[in-house]
C-alpha atoms as a PDB file:
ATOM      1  CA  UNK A   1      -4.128 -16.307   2.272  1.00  0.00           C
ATOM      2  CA  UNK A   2      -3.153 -12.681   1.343  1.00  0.00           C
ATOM      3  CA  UNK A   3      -3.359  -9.869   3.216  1.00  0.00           C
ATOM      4  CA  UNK A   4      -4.543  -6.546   1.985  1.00  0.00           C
ATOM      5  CA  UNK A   5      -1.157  -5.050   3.068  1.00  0.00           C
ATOM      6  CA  UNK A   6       1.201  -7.762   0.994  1.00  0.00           C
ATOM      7  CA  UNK A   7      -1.574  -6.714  -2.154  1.00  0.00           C
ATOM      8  CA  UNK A   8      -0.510  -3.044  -1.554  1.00  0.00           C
ATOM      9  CA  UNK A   9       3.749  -3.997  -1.117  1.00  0.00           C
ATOM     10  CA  UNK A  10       3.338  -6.066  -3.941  1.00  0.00           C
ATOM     11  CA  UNK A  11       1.317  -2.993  -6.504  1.00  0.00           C
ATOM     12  CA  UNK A  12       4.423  -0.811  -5.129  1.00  0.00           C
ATOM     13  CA  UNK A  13       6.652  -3.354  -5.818  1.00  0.00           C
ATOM     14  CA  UNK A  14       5.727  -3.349  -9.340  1.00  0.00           C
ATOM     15  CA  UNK A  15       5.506   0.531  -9.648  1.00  0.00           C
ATOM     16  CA  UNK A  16       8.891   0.538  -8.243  1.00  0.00           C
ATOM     17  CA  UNK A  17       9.995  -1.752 -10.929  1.00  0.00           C
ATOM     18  CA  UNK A  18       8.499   0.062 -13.920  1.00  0.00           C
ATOM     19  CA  UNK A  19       9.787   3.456 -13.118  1.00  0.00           C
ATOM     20  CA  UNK A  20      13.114   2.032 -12.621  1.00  0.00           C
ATOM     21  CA  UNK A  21      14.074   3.731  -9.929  1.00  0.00           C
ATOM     22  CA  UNK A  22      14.775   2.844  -5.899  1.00  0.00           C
ATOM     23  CA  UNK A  23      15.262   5.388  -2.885  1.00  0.00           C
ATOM     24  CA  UNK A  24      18.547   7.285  -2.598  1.00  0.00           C
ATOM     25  CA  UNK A  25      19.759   5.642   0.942  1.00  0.00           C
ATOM     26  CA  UNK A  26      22.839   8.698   0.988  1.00  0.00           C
ATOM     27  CA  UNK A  27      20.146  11.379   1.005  1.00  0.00           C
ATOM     28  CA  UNK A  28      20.069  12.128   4.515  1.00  0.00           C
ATOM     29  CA  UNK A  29      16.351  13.240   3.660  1.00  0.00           C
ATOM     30  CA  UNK A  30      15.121   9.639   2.340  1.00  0.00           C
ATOM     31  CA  UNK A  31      11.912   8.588   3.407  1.00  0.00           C
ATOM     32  CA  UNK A  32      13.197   5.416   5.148  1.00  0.00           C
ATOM     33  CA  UNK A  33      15.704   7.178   7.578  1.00  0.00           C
ATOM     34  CA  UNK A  34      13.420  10.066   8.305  1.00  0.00           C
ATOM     35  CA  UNK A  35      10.997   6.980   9.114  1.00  0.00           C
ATOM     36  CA  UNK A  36      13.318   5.113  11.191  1.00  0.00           C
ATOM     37  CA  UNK A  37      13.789   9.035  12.956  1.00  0.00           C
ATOM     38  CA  UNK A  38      10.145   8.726  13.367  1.00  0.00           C
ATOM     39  CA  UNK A  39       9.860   5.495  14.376  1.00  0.00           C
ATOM     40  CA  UNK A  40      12.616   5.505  17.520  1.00  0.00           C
ATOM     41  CA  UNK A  41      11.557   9.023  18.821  1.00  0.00           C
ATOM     42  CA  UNK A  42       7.716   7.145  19.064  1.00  0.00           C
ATOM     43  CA  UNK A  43       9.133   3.887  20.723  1.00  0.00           C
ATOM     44  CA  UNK A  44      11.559   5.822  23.283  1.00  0.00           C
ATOM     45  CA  UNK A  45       8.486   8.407  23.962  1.00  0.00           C
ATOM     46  CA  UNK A  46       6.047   5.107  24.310  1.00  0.00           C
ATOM     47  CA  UNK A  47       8.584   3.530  26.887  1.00  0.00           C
ATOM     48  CA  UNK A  48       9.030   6.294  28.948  1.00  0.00           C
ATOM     49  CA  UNK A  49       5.036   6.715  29.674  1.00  0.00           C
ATOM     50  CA  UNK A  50       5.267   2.436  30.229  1.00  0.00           C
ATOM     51  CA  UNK A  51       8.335   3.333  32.841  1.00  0.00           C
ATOM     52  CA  UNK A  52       6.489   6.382  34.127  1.00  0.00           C
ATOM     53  CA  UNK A  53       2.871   4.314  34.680  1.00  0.00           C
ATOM     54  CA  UNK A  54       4.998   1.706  36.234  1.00  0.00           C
ATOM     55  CA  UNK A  55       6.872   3.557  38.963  1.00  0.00           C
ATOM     56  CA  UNK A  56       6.770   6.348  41.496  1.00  0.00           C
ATOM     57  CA  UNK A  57       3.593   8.170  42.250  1.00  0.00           C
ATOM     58  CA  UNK A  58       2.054   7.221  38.732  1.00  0.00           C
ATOM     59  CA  UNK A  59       2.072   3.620  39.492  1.00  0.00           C
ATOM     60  CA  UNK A  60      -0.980   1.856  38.004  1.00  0.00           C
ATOM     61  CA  UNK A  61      -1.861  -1.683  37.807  1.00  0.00           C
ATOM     62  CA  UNK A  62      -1.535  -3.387  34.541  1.00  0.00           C
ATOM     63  CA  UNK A  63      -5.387  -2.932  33.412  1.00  0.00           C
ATOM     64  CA  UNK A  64      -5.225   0.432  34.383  1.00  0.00           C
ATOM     65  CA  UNK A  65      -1.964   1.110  32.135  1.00  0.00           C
ATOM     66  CA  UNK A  66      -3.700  -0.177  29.709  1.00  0.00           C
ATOM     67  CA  UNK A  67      -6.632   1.464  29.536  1.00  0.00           C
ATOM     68  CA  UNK A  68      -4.237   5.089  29.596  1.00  0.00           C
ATOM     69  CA  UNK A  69      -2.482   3.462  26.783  1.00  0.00           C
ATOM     70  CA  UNK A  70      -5.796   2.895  24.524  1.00  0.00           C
ATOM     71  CA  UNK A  71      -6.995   5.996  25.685  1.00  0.00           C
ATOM     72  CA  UNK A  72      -3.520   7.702  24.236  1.00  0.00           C
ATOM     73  CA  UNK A  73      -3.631   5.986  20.813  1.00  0.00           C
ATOM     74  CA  UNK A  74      -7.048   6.790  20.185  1.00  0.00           C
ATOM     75  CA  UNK A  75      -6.334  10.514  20.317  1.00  0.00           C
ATOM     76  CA  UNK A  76      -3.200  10.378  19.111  1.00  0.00           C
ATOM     77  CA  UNK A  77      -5.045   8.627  15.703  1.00  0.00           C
END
């Protein structure tokens, strides 16, 4: 079975290959470390509004953290 997303990796893959070149990892710039940036300021922002519907004041059962966490991804989309 392949998935549409190892179709696209593996057209990139190939594109990569014929223009011969890869990402600089020493540019501080790169697309995968300003991803990685990205990616950890999301997850630490995503835990602390878990820890903050789980404690305190703000405490909500678990299908009520859920359905604050749906709501937040579909207007965060």
């Amino acid at each position: 079975m392949c998935y549409r997303s190892d179709k696209i990796t593996m057209q990139m893959a190939k594109q990569t290959s014929k223009s011969k070149s890869l990402e600089n990892t020493n540019d501080p710039f790169s697309n995968m470390k300003l991803a990685q940036g990205f990616d950890k300021l999301k997850k630490d922002w995503w835990l602390d509004i878990s820890d903050t519907l789980s404690e305190g004041k703000y405490k909500k059962d678990e299908l009520a953290k859920l359905k604050i966490l749906a709501n937040l991804i579909k207007v965060s989309v």
